[in-house]
Protein backbone atom coordinates (compact mmCIF):
# COMPACT_ATOMS: atom_id res chain seq x y z
CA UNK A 1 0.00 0.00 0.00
CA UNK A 2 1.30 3.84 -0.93
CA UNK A 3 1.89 6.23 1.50
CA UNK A 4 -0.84 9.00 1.86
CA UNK A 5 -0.28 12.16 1.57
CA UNK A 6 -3.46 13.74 3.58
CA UNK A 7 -4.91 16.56 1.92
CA UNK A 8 -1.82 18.04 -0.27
CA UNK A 9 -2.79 19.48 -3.50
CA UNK A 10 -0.53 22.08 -5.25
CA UNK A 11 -2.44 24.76 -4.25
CA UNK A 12 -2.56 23.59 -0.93
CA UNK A 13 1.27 23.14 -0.48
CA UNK A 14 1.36 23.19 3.68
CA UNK A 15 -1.48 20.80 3.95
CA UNK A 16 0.77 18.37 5.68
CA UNK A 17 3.76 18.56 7.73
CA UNK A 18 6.35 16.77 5.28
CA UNK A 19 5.97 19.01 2.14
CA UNK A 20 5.62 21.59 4.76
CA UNK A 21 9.61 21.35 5.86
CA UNK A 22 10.37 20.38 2.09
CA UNK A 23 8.73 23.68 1.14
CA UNK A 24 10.46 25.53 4.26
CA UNK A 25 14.25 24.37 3.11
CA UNK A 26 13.76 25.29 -0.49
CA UNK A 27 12.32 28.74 0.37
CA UNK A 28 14.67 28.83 3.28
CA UNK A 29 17.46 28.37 1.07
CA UNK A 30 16.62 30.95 -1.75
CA UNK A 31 14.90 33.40 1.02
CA UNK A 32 18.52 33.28 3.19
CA UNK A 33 20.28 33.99 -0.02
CA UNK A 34 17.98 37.27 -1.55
CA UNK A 35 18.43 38.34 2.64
CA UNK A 36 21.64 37.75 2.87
CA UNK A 37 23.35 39.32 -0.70
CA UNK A 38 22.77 42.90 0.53
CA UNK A 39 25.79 42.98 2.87
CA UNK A 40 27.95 40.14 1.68
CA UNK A 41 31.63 40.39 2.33
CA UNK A 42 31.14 43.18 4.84
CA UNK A 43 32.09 42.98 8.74
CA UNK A 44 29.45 42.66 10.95
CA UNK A 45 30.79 45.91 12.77
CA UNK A 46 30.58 47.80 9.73
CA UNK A 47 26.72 46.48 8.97
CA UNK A 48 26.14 47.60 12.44
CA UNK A 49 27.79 51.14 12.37
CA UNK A 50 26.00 51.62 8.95
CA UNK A 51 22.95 50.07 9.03
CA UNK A 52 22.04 49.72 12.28
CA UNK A 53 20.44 45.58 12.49
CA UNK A 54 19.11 44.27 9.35
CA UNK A 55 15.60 43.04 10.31
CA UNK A 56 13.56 44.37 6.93
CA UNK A 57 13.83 43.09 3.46
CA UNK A 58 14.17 46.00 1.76
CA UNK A 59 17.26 47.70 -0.67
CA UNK A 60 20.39 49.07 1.93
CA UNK A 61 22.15 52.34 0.94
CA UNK A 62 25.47 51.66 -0.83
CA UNK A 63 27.96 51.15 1.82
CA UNK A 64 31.08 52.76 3.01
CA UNK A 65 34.31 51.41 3.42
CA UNK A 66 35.08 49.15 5.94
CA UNK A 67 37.13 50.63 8.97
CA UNK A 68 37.62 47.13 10.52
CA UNK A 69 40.98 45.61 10.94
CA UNK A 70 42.47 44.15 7.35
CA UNK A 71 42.73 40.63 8.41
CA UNK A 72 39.44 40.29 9.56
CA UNK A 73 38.04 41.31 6.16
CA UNK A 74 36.90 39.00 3.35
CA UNK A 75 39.39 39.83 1.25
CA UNK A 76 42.45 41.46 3.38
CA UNK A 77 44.73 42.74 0.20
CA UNK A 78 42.30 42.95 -2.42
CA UNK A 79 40.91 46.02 -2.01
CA UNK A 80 37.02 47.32 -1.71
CA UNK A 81 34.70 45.50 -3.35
CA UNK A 82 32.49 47.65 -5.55
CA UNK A 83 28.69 46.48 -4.60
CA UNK A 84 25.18 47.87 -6.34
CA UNK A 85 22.89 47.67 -3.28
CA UNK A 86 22.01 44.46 -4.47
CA UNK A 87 25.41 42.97 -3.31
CA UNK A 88 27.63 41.02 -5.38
CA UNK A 89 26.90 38.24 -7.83
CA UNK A 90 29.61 36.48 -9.67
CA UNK A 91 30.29 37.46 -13.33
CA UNK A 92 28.26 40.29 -13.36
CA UNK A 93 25.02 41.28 -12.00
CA UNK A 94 21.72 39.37 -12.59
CA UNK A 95 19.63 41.26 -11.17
CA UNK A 96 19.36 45.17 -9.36
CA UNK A 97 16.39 43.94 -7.51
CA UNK A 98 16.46 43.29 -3.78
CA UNK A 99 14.74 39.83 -3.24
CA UNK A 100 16.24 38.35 -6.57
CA UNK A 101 18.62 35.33 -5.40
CA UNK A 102 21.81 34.29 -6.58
CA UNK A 103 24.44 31.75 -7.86
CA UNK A 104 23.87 29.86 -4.68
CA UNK A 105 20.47 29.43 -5.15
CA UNK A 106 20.56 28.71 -9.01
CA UNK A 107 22.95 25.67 -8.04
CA UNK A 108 20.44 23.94 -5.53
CA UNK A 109 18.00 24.35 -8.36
CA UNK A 110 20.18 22.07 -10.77
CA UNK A 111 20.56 19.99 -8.03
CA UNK A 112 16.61 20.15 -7.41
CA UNK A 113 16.08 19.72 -11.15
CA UNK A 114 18.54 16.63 -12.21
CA UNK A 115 16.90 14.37 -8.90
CA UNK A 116 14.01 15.45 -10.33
CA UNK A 117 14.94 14.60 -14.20
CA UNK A 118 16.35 11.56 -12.99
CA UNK A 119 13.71 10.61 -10.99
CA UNK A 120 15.82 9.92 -7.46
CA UNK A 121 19.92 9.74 -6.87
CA UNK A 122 21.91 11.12 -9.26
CA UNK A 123 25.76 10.44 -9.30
CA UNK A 124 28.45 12.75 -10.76
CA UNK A 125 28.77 11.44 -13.62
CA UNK A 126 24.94 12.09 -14.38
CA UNK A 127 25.11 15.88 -12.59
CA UNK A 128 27.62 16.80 -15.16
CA UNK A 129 25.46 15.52 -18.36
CA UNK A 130 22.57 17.63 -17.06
CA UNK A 131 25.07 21.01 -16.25
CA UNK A 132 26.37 19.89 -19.75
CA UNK A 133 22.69 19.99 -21.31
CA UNK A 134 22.93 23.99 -19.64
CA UNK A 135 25.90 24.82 -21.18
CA UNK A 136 24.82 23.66 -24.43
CA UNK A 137 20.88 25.29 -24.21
CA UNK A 138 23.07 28.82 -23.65
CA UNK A 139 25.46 28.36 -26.26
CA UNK A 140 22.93 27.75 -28.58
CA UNK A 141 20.68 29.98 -27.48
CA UNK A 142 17.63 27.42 -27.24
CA UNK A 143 15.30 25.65 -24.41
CA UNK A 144 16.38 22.23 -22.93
CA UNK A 145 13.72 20.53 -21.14
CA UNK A 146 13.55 20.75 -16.93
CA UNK A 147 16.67 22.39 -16.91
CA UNK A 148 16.11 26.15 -15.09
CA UNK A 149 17.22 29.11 -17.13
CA UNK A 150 17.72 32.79 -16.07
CA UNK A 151 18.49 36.02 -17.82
CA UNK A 152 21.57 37.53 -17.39
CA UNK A 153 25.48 36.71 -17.53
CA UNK A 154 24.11 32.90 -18.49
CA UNK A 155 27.32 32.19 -21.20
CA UNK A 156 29.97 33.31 -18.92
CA UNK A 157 28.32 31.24 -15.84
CA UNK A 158 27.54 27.87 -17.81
CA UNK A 159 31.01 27.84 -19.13
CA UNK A 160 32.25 28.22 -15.75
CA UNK A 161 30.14 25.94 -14.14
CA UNK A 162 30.27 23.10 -16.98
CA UNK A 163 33.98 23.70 -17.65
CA UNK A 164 35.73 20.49 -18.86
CA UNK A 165 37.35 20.54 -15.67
CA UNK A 166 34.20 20.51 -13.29
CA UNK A 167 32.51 17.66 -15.68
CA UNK A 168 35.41 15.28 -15.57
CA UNK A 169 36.10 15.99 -11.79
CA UNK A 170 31.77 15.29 -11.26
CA UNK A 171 32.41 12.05 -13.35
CA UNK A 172 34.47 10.43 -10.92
CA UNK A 173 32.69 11.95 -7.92
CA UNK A 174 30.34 9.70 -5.50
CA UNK A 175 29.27 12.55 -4.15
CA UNK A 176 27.67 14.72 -6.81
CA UNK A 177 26.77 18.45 -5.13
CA UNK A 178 29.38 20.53 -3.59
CA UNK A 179 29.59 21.12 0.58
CA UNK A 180 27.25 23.78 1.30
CA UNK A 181 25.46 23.11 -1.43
CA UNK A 182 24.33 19.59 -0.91
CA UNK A 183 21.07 20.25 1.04
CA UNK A 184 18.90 18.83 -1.58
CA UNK A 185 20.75 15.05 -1.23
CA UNK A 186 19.32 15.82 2.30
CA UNK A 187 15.41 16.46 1.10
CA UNK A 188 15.93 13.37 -0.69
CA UNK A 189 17.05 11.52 2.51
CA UNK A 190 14.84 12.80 4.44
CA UNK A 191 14.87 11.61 7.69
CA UNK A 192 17.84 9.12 6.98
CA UNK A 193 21.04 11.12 7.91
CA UNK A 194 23.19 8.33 7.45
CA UNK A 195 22.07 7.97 3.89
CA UNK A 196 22.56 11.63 2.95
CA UNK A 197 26.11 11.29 4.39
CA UNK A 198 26.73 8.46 2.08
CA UNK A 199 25.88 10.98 -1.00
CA UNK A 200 26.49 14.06 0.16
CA UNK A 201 28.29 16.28 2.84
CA UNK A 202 27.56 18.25 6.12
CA UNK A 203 24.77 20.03 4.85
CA UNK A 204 22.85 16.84 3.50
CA UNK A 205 22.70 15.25 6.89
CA UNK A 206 21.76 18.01 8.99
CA UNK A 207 18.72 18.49 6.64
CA UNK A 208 17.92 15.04 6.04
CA UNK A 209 18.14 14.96 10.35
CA UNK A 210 16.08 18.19 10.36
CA UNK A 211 13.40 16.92 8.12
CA UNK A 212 12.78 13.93 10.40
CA UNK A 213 9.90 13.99 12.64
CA UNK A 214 11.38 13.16 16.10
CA UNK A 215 14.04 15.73 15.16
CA UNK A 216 15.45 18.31 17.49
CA UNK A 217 18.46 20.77 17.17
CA UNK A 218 21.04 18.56 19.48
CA UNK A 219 20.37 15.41 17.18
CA UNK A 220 20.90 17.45 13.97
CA UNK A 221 24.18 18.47 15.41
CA UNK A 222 25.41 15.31 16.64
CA UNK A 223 24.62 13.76 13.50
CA UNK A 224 26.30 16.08 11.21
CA UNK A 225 29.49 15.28 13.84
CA UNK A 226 29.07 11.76 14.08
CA UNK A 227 29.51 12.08 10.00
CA UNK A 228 32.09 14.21 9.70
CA UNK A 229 34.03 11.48 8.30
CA UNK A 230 33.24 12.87 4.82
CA UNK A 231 35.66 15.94 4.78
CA UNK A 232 38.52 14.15 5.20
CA UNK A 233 41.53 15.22 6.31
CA UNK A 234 39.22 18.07 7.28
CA UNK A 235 37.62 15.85 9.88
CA UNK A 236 39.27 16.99 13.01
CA UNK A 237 39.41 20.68 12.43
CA UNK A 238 35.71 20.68 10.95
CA UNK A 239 34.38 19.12 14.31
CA UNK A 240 35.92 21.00 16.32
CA UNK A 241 35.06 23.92 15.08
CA UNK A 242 31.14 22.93 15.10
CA UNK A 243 31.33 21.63 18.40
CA UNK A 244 32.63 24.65 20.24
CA UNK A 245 30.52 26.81 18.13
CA UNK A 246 27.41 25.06 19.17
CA UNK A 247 27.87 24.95 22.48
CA UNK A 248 28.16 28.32 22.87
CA UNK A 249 24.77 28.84 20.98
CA UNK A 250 23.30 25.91 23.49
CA UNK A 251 24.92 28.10 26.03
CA UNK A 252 22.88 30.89 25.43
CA UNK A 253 24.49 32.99 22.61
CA UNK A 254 21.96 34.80 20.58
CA UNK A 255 22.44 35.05 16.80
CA UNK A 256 23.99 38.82 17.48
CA UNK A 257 25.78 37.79 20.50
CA UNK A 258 27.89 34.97 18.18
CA UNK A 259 28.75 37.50 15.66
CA UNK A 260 32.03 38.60 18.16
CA UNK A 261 33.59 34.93 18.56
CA UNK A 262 33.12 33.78 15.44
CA UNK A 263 34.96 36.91 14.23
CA UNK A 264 37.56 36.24 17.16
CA UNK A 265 38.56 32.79 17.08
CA UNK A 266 36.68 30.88 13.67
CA UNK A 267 37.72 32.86 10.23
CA UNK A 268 39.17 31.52 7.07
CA UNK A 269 41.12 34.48 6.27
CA UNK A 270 41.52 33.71 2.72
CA UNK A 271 40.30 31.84 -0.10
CA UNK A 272 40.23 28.18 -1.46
CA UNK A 273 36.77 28.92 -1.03
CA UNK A 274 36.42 25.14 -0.44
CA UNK A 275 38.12 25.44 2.68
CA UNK A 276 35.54 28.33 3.48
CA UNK A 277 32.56 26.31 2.82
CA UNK A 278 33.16 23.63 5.12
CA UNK A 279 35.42 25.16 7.79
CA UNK A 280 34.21 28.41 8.50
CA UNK A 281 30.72 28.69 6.55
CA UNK A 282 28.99 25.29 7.66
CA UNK A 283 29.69 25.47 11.08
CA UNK A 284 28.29 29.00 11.72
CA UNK A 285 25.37 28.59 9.67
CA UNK A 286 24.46 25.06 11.66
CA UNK A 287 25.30 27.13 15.00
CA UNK A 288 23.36 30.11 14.36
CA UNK A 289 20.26 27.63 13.37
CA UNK A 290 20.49 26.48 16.92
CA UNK A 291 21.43 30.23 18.44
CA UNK A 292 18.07 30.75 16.46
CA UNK A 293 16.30 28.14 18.57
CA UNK A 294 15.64 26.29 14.55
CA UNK A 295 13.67 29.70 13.93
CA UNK A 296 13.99 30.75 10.04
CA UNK A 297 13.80 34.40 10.18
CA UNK A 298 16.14 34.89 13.26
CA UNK A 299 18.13 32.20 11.40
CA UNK A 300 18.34 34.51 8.65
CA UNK A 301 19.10 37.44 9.78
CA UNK A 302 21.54 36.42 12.07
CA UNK A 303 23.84 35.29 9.47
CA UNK A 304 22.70 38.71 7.55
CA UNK A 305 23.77 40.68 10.35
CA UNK A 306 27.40 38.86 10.59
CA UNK A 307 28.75 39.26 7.04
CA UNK A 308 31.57 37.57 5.22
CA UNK A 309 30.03 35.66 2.97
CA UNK A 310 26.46 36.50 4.18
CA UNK A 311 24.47 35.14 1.23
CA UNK A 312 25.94 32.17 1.62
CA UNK A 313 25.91 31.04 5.06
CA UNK A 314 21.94 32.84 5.32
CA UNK A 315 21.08 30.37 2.43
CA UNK A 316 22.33 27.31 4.45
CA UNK A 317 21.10 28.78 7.93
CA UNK A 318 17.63 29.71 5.97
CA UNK A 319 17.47 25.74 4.35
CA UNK A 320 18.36 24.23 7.52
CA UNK A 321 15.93 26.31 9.49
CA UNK A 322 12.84 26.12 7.01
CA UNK A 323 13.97 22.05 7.03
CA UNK A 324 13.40 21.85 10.73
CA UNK A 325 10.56 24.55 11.39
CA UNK A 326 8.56 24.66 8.44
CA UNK A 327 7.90 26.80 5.89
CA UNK A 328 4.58 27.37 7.92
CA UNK A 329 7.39 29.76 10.02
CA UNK A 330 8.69 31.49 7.49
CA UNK A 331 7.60 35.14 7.13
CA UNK A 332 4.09 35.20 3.93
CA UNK A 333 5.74 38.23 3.01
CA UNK A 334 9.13 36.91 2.45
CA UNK A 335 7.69 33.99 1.08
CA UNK A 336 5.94 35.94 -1.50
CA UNK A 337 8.70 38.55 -2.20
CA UNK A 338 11.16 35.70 -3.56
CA UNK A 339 8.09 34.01 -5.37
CA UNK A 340 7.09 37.46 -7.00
CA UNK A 341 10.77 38.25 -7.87
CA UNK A 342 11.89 34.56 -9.17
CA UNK A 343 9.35 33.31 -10.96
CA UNK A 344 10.91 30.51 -12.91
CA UNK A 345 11.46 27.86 -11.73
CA UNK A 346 8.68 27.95 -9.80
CA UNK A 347 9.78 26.96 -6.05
CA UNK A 348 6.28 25.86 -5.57
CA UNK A 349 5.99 23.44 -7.70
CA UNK A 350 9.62 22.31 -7.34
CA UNK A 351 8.69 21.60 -3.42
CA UNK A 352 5.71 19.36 -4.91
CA UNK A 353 7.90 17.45 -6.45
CA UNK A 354 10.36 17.05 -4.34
CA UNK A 355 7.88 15.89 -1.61
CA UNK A 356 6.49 13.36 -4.27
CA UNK A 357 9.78 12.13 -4.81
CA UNK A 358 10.62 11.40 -1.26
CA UNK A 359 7.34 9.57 -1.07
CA UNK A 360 8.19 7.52 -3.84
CA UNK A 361 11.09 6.83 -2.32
CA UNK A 362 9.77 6.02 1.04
CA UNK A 363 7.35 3.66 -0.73
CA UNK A 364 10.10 1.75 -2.20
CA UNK A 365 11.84 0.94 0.80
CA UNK A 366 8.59 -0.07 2.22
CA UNK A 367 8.18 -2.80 -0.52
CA UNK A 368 11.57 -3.64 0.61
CA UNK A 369 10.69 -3.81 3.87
CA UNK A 370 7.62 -5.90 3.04
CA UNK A 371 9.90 -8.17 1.02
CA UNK A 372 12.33 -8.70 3.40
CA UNK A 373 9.62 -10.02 6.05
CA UNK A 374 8.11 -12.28 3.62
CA UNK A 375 11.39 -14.12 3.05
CA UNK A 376 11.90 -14.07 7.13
CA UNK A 377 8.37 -15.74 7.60
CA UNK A 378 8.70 -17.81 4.68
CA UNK A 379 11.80 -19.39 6.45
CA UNK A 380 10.63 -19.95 9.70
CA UNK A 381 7.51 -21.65 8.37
């Protein structure tokens, strides 16, 4: 017998709890990263002496330069990054618009789109035919079937992001999304942590944990620990970064109140960017999730309010959140400011799908299951 889903219809999308959090760490995800873009790459001192707390989603007046120490900026020798108020996007701008998302969005929604294509897991080698099919659609200036498009700097982007390189790295890769940008392995593991860690990376298994029912914000973190495994020779300095970061948000450290020791004692001072994701990014977005009590909004603006890469780490903080809470917690208006403003693809229907593909999946293992018992019973008889 199929799993029910009681009473979810498209137009209905919260109607029940799972495509609830399914909905929750898609928007999360693309809400954290429209938040987060306007002060990306500032300090969180400078955000604060400029613009006071950002709590509102609105457009920021162009900002000054930073008068922060050098090594404690994102990018100590470079000089000042020239920003619109829309903040920064790689390779140009895509859009002027505050609420439009960015390049970390856009690479969830391949991720979104291929398990979707492909109807469940994906490896590398399959990822990189369907970023492959993108390149080709721009360079030829046409329409390839459920893969997302978007108007702007598209030629640079797909050549960078289906360079020869990147394909024949994906094609020997178990593990087909980048850290940081895994959390859709994690939808499709929902509830099954040690399954997402098999296919993915930090992020995967503290939304596959957050998307279970009987989760709660110590398990999440334990889990991602107990699977840190998959960075590694990253292991050791990745957990213990996340577990003194998280116990000072158990302690008591609000989302503003961690912005002064994670500038203290937990910066990546410089690029691989890699090495950002998972040692400096991925624990403070997990930490200020659980400074956030698993609350989206606080989530989000927490990471807003700290900087660095903002966009970023309020994307994961937003995905993780909206996984755990709900996207039943998530501000309407938000919610329908990154709708209006990103129309295609349409996250709505993409967090339909999504839950129909977990169910699926679910369903499967339950014929498993059922199998499995059969053969036991059959024996002892």
């Amino acid at each position: 017998m199929a799993l029910q889903l009681p009473g979810t219809t498209d137009s209905n999308p919260s109607a029940n709890r799972l495509q609830d959090k399914i909905r929750g760490a898609i928007f999360g995800a693309a809400i954290g990263d429209a938040f987060g873009i306007r002060t990306e790459f500032m300090h969180y001192k400078d955000i604060e002496e400029q613009y006071g707390r950002v709590e509102s989603f609105e457009a920021l007046p162009p900002r000054r330069p930073s008068s922060q120490p050098i090594l404690e900026r994102w990018n100590p020798h470079g000089g000042e990054w020239k920003m619109p108020p829309s903040g920064f996007h790689p390779l140009g701008i895509w859009s002027q618009t505050c609420g439009c998302y960015t390049d970390d969005t856009r690479y969830r929604l391949f991720a979104y789109s291929c398990l979707l294509d492909r109807g469940g897991l994906v490896t590398g080698e399959e990822f990189g035919k369907f970023l492959l099919r993108y390149r080709i659609a721009v360079e030829k200036g046409s329409i390839e079937e459920n893969v997302p498009r978007w108007k702007g700097p598209e030629l640079e982007y797909s050549r960078l992001l289906a360079s020869v390189e990147t394909i024949s790295r994906l094609a020997q890769e178990r593990r087909p999304f980048r850290p940081g940008w895994d959390g859709p392995m994690g939808v499709l593991f929902a509830a099954d942590p040690n399954g997402a860690a098999n296919t993915g990376y930090a992020m995967a298994v503290a939304v596959a944990s957050a998307l279970s029912s009987s989760s709660d914000l110590t398990s999440i973190v334990d889990n991602v620990l107990k699977n840190a495994g998959v960075f590694g020779p990253w292991e050791s300095e990745f957990k213990g970064r996340l577990e003194k970061l998280a116990r000072l948000a158990f302690q008591g450290h609000d989302v503003f109140a961690l912005r002064e020791p994670i500038y203290r004692e937990f910066l990546i001072q410089y690029p691989p960017f890699e090495a950002s994701f998972v040692l400096e990014m991925i624990p403070v977005a997990i930490s200020l999730v659980v400074a956030a009590s698993g609350d989206p909004k606080t989530a989000v603006m927490g990471a807003a309010n700290l900087g660095r890469d903002a966009d970023t780490i309020a994307s994961m903080a937003g995905e993780l959140a909206g996984a755990f809470s709900g996207a039943s917690s998530i501000p309407k208006d938000w919610i329908d400011k990154v709708n209006r403003l990103n129309p295609a693809p349409d996250l709505e229907q993409l967090s339909s799908g999504m839950t129909r593909l977990v169910v699926k999946k679910a369903d499967e293992h339950q014929n498993i299951a059922r199998s499995i018992q059969t053969l036991l019973e059959e024996a002892a008889g």
